[in-house]
PDB file of N, CA and C in Angstrom:
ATOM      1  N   UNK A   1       0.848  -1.169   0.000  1.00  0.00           N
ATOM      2  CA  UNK A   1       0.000   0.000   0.000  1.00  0.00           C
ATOM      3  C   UNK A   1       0.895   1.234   0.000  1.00  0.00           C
ATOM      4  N   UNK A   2       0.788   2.256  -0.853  1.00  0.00           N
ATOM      5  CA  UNK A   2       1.392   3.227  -0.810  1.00  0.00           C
ATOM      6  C   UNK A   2       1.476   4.019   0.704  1.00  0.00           C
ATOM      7  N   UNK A   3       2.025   5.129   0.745  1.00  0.00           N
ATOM      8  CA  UNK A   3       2.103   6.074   1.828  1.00  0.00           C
ATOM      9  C   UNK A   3       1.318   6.567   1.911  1.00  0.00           C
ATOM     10  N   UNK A   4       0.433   7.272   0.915  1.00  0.00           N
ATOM     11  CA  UNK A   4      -0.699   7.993   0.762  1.00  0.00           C
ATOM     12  C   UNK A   4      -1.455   7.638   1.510  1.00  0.00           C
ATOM     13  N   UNK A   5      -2.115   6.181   0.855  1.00  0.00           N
ATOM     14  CA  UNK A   5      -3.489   5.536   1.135  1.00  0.00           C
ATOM     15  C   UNK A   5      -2.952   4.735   2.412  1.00  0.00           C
ATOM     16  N   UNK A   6      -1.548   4.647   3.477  1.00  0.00           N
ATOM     17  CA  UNK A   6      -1.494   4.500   4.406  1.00  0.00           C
ATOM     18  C   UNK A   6      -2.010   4.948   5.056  1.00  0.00           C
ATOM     19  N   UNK A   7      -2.154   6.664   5.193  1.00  0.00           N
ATOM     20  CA  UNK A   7      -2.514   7.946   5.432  1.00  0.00           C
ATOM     21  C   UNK A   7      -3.512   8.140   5.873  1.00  0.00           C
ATOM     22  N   UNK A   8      -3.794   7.631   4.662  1.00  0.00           N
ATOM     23  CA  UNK A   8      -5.704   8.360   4.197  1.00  0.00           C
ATOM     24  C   UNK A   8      -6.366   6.793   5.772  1.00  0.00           C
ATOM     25  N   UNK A   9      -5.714   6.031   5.491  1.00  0.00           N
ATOM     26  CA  UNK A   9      -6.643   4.670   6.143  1.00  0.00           C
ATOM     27  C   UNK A   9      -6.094   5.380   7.354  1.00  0.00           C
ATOM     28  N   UNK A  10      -5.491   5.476   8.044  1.00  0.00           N
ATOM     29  CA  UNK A  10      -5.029   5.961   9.712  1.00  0.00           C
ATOM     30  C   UNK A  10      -6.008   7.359   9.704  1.00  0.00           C
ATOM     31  N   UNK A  11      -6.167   8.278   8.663  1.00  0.00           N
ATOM     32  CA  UNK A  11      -6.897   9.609   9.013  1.00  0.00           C
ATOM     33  C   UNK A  11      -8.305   8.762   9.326  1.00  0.00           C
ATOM     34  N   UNK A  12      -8.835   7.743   8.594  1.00  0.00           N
ATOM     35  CA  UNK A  12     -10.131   7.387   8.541  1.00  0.00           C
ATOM     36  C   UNK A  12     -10.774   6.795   9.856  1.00  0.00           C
ATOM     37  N   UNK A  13      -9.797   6.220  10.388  1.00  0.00           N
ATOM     38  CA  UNK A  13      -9.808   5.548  12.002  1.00  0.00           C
ATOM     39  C   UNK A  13      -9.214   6.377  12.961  1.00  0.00           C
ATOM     40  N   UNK A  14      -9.115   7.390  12.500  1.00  0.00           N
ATOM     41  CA  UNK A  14      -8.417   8.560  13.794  1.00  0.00           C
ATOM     42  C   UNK A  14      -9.863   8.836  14.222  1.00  0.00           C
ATOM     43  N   UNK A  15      -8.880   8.820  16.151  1.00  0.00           N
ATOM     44  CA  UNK A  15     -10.427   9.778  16.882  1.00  0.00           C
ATOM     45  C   UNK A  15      -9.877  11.161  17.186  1.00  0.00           C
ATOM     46  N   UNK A  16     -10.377  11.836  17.175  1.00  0.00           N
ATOM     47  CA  UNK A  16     -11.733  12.424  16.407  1.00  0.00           C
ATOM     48  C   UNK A  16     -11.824  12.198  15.102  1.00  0.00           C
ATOM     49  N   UNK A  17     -12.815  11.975  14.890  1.00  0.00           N
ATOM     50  CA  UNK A  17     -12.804  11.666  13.016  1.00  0.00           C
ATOM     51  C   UNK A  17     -12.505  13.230  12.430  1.00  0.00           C
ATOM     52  N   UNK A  18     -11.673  12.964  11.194  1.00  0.00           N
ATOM     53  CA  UNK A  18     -11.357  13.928  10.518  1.00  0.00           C
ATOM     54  C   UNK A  18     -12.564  14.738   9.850  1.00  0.00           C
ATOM     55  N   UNK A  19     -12.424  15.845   9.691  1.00  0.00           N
ATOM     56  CA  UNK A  19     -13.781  16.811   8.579  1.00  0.00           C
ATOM     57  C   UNK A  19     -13.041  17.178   7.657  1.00  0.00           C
ATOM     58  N   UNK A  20     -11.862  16.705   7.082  1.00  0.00           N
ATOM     59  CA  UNK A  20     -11.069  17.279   6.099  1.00  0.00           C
ATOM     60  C   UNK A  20     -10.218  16.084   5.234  1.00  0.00           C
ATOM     61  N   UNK A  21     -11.328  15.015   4.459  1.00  0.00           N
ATOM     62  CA  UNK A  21     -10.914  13.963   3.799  1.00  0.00           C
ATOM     63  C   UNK A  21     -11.964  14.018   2.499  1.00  0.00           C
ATOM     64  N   UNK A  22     -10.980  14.418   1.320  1.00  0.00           N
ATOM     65  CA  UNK A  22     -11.785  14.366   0.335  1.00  0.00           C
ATOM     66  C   UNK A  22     -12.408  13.356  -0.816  1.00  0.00           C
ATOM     67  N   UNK A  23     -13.311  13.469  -1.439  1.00  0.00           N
ATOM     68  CA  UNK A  23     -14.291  12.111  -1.788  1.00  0.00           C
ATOM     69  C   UNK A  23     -13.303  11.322  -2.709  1.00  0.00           C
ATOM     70  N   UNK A  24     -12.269  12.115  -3.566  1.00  0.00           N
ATOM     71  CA  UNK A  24     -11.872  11.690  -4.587  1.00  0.00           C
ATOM     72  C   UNK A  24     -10.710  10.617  -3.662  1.00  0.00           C
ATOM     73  N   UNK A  25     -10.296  11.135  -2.870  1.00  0.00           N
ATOM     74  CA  UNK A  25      -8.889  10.368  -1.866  1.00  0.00           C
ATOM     75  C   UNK A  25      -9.966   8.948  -1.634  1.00  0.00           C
ATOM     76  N   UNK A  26     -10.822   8.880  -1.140  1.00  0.00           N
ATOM     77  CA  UNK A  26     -11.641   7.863  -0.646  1.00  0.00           C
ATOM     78  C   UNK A  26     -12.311   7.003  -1.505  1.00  0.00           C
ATOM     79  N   UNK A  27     -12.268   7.701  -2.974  1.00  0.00           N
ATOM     80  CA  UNK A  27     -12.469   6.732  -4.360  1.00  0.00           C
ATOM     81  C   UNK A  27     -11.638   6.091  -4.631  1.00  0.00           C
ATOM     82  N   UNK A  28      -9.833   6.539  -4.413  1.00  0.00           N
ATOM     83  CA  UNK A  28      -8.709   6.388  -4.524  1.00  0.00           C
ATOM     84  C   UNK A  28      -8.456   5.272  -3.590  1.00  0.00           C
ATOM     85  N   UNK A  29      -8.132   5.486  -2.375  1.00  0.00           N
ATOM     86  CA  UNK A  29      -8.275   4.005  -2.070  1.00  0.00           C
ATOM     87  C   UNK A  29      -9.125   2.819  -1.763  1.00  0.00           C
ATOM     88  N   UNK A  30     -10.649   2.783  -2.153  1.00  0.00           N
ATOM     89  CA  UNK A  30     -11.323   1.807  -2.117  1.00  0.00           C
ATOM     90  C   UNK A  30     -11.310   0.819  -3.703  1.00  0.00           C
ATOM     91  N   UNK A  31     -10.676   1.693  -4.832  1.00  0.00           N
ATOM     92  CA  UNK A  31     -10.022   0.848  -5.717  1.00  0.00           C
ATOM     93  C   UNK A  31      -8.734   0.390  -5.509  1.00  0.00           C
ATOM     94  N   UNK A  32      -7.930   1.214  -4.414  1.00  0.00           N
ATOM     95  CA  UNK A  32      -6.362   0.799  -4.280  1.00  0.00           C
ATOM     96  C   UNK A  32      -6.688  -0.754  -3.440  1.00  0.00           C
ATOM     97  N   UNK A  33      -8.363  -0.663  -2.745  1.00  0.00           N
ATOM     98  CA  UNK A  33      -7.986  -1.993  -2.062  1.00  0.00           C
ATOM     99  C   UNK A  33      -8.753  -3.325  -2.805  1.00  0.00           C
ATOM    100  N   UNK A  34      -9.009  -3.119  -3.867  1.00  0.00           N
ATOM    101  CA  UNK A  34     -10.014  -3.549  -4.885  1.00  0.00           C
ATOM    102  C   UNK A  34     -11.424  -3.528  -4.440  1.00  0.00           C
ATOM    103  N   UNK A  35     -11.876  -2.651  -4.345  1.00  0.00           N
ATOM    104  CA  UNK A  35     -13.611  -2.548  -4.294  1.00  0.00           C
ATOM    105  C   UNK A  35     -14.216  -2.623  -5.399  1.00  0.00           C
ATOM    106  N   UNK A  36     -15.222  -2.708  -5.125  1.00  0.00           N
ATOM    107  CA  UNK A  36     -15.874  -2.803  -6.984  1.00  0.00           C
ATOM    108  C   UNK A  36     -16.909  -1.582  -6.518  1.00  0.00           C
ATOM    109  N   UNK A  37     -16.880  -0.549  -7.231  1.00  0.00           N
ATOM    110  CA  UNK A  37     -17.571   0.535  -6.967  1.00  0.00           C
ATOM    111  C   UNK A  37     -18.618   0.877  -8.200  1.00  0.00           C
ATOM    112  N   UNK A  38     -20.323   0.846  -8.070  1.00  0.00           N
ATOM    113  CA  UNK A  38     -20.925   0.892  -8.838  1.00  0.00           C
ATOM    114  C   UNK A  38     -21.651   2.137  -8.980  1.00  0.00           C
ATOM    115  N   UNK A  39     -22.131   2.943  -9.544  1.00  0.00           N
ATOM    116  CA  UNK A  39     -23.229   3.711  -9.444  1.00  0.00           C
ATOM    117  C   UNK A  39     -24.637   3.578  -8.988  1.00  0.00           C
ATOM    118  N   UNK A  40     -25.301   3.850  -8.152  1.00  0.00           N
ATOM    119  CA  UNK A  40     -26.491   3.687  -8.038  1.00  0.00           C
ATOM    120  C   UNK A  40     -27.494   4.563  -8.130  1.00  0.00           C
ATOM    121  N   UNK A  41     -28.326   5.118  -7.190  1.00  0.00           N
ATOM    122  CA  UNK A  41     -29.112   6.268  -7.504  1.00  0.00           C
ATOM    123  C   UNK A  41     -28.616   7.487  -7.329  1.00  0.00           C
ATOM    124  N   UNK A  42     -28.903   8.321  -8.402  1.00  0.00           N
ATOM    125  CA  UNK A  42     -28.115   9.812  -8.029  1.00  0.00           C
ATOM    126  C   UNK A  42     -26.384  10.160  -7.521  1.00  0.00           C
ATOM    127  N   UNK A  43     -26.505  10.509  -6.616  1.00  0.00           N
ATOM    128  CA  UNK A  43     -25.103  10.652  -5.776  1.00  0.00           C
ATOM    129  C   UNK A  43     -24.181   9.725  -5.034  1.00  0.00           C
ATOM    130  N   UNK A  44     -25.761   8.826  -5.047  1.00  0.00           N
ATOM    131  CA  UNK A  44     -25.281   7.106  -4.386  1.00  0.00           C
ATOM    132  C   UNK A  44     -24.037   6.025  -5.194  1.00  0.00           C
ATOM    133  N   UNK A  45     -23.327   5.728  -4.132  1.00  0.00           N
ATOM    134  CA  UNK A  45     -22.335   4.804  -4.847  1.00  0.00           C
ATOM    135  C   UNK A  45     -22.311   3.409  -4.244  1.00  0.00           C
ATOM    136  N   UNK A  46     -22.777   2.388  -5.096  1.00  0.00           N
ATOM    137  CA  UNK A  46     -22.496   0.430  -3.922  1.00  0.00           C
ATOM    138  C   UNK A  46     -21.142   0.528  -4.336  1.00  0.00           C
ATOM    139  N   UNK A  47     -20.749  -0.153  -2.872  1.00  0.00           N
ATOM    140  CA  UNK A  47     -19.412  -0.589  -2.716  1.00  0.00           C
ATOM    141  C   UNK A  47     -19.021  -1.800  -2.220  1.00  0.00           C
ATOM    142  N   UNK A  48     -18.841  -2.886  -3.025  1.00  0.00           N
ATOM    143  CA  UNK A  48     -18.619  -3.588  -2.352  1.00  0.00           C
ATOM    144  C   UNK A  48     -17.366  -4.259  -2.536  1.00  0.00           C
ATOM    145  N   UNK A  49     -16.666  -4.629  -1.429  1.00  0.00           N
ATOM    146  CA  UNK A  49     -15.393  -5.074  -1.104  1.00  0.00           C
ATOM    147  C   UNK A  49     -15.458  -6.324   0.213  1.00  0.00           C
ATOM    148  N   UNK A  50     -14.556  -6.972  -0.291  1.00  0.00           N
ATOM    149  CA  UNK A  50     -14.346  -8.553   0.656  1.00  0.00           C
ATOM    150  C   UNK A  50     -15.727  -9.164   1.031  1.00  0.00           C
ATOM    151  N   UNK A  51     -16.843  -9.029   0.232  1.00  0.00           N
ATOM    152  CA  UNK A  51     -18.230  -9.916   0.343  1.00  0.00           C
ATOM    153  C   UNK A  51     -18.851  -8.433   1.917  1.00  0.00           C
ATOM    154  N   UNK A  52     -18.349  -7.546   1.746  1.00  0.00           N
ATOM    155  CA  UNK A  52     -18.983  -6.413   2.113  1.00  0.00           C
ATOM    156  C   UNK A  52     -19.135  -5.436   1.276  1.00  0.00           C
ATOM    157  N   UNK A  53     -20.803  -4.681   1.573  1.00  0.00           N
ATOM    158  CA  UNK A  53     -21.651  -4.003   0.721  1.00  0.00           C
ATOM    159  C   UNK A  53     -21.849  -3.244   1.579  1.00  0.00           C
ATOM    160  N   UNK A  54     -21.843  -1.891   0.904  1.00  0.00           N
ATOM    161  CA  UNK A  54     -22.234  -0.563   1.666  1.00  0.00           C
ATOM    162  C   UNK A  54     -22.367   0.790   0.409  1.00  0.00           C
ATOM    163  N   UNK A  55     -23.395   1.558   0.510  1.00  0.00           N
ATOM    164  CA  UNK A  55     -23.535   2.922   0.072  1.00  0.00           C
ATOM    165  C   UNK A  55     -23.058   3.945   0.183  1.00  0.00           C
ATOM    166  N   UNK A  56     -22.461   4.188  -0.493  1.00  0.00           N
ATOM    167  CA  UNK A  56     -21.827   5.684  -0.193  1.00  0.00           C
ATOM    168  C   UNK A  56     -22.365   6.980  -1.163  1.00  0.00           C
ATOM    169  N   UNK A  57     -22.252   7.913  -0.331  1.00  0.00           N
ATOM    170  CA  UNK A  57     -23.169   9.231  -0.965  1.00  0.00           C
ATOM    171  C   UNK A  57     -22.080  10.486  -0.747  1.00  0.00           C
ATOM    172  N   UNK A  58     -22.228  10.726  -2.337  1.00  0.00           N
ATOM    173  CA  UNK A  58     -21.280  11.621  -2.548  1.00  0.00           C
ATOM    174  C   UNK A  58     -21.557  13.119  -2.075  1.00  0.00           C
ATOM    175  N   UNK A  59     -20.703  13.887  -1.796  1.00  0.00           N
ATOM    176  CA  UNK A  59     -21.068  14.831  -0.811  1.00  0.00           C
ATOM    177  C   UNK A  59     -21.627  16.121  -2.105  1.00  0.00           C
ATOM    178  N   UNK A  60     -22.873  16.699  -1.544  1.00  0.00           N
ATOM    179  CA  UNK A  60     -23.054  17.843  -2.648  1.00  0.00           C
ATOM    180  C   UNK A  60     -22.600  18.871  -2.513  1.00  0.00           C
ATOM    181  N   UNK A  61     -22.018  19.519  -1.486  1.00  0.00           N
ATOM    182  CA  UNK A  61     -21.691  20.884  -1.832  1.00  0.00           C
ATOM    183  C   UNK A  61     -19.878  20.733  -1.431  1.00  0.00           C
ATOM    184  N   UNK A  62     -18.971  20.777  -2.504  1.00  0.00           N
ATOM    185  CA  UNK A  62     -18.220  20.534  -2.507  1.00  0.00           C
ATOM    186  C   UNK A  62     -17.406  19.108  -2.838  1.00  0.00           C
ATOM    187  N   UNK A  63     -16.207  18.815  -2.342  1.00  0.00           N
ATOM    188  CA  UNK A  63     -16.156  17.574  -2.458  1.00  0.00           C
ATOM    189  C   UNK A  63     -15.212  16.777  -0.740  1.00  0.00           C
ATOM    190  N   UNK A  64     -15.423  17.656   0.285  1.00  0.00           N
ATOM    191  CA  UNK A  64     -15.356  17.305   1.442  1.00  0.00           C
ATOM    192  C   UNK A  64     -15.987  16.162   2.062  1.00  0.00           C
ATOM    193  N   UNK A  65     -15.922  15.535   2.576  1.00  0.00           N
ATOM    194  CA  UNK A  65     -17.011  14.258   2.954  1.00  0.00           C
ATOM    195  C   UNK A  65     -17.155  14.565   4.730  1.00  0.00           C
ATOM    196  N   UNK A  66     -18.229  14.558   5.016  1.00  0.00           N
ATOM    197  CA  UNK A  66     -18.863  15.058   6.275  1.00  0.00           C
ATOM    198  C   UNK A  66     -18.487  14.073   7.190  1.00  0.00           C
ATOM    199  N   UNK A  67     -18.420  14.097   8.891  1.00  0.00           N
ATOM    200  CA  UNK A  67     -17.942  13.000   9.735  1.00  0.00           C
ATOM    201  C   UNK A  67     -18.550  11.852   9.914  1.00  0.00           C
ATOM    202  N   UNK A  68     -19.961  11.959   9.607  1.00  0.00           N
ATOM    203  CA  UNK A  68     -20.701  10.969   9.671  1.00  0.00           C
ATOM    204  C   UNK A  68     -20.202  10.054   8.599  1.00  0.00           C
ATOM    205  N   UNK A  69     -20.259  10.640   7.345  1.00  0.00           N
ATOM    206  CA  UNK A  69     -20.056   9.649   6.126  1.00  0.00           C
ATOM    207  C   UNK A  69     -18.620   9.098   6.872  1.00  0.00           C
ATOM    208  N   UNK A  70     -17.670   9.678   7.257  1.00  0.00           N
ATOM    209  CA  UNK A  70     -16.233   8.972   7.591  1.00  0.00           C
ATOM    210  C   UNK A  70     -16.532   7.723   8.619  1.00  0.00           C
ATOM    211  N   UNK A  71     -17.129   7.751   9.458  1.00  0.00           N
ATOM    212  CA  UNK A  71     -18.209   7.342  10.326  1.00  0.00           C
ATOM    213  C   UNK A  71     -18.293   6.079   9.936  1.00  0.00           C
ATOM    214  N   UNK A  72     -19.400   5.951   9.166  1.00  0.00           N
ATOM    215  CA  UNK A  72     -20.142   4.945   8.089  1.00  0.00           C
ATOM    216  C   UNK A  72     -18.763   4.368   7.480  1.00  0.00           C
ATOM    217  N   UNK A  73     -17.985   4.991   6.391  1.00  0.00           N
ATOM    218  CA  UNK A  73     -17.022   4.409   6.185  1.00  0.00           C
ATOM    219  C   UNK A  73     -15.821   3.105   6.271  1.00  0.00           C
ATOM    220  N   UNK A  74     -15.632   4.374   7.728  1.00  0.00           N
ATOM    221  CA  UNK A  74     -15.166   3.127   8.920  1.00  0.00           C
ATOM    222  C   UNK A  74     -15.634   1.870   9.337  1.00  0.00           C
ATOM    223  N   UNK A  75     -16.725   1.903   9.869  1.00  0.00           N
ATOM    224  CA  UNK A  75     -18.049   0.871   9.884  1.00  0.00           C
ATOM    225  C   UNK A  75     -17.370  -0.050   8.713  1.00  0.00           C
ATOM    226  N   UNK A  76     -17.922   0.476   7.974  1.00  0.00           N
ATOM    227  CA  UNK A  76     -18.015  -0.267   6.450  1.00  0.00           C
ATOM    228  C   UNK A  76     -16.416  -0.954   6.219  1.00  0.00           C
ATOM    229  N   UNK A  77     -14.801  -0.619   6.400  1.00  0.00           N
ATOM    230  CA  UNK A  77     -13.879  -1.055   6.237  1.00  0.00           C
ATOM    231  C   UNK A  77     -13.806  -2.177   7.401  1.00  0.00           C
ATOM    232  N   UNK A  78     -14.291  -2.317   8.589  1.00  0.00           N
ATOM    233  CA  UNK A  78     -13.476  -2.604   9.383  1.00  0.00           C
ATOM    234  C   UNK A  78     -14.830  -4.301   9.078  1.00  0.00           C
ATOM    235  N   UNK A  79     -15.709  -3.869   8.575  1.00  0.00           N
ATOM    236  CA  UNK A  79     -17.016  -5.394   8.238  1.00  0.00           C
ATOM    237  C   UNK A  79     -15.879  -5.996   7.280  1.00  0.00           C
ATOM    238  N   UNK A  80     -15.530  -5.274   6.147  1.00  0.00           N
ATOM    239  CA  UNK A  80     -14.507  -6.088   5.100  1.00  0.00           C
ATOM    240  C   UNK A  80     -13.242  -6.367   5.464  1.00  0.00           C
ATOM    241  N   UNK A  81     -12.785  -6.082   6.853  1.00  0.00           N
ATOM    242  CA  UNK A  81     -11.634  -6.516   7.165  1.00  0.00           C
ATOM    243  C   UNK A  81     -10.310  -5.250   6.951  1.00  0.00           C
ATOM    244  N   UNK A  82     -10.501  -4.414   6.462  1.00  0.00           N
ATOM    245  CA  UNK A  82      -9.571  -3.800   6.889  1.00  0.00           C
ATOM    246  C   UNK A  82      -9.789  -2.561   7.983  1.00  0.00           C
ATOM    247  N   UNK A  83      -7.853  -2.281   7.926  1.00  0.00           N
ATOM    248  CA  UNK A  83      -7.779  -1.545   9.269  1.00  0.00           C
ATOM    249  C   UNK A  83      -6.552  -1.075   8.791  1.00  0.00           C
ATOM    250  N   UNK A  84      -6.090  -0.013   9.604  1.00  0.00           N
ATOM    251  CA  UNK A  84      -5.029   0.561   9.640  1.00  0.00           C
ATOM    252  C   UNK A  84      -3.484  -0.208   9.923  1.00  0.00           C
ATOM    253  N   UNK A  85      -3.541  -1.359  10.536  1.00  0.00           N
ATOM    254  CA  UNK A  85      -2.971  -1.532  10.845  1.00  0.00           C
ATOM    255  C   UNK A  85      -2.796  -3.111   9.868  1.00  0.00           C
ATOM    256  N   UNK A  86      -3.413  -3.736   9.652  1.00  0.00           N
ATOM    257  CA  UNK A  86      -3.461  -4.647   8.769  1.00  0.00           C
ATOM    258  C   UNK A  86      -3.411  -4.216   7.469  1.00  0.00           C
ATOM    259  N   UNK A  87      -3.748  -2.949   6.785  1.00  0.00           N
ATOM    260  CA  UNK A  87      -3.597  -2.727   5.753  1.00  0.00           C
ATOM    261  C   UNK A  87      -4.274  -2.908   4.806  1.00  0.00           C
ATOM    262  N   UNK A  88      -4.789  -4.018   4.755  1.00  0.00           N
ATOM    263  CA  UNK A  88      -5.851  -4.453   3.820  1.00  0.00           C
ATOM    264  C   UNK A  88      -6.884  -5.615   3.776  1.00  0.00           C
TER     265      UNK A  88
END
């Protein structure tokens, strides 16, 4: 795993959750960890990775992603098995 998306995965599991992780970084590594990322309704994105499925909703005003969505996120990496510390 690069340094980057080392990064980005430790910002994602940091407490306090970050308010300053952008959507495109978080597109970036859910293909760096092979997700299969589909379109769904509108802003909605399925994601699913390691026989885990989850929605993600792209942020509208801007391209910041709010704490909750980081939130959810998290949730969502740690069902498919990853973590910061495992990597992938």
């Amino acid at each position: 795993m690069s340094h980057k998306h080392d990064n980005l995965l430790s910002a994602i599991f940091h407490d306090p959750v970050s308010g300053n992780i952008h959507w495109r970084e978080i597109e970036s590594l859910l293909s760096h960890l092979g997700a299969k990322i589909e379109p769904a309704h509108g802003a909605r994105f399925r994601v699913l990775l390691n026989d885990a499925e989850c929605f993600l909703h792209h942020p509208h005003q801007g391209n910041v992603c709010d704490r909750n969505l980081i939130r959810y996120l998290r949730e969502f990496l740690q069902r498919a098995g990853v973590s910061p510390v495992a990597g992938n």
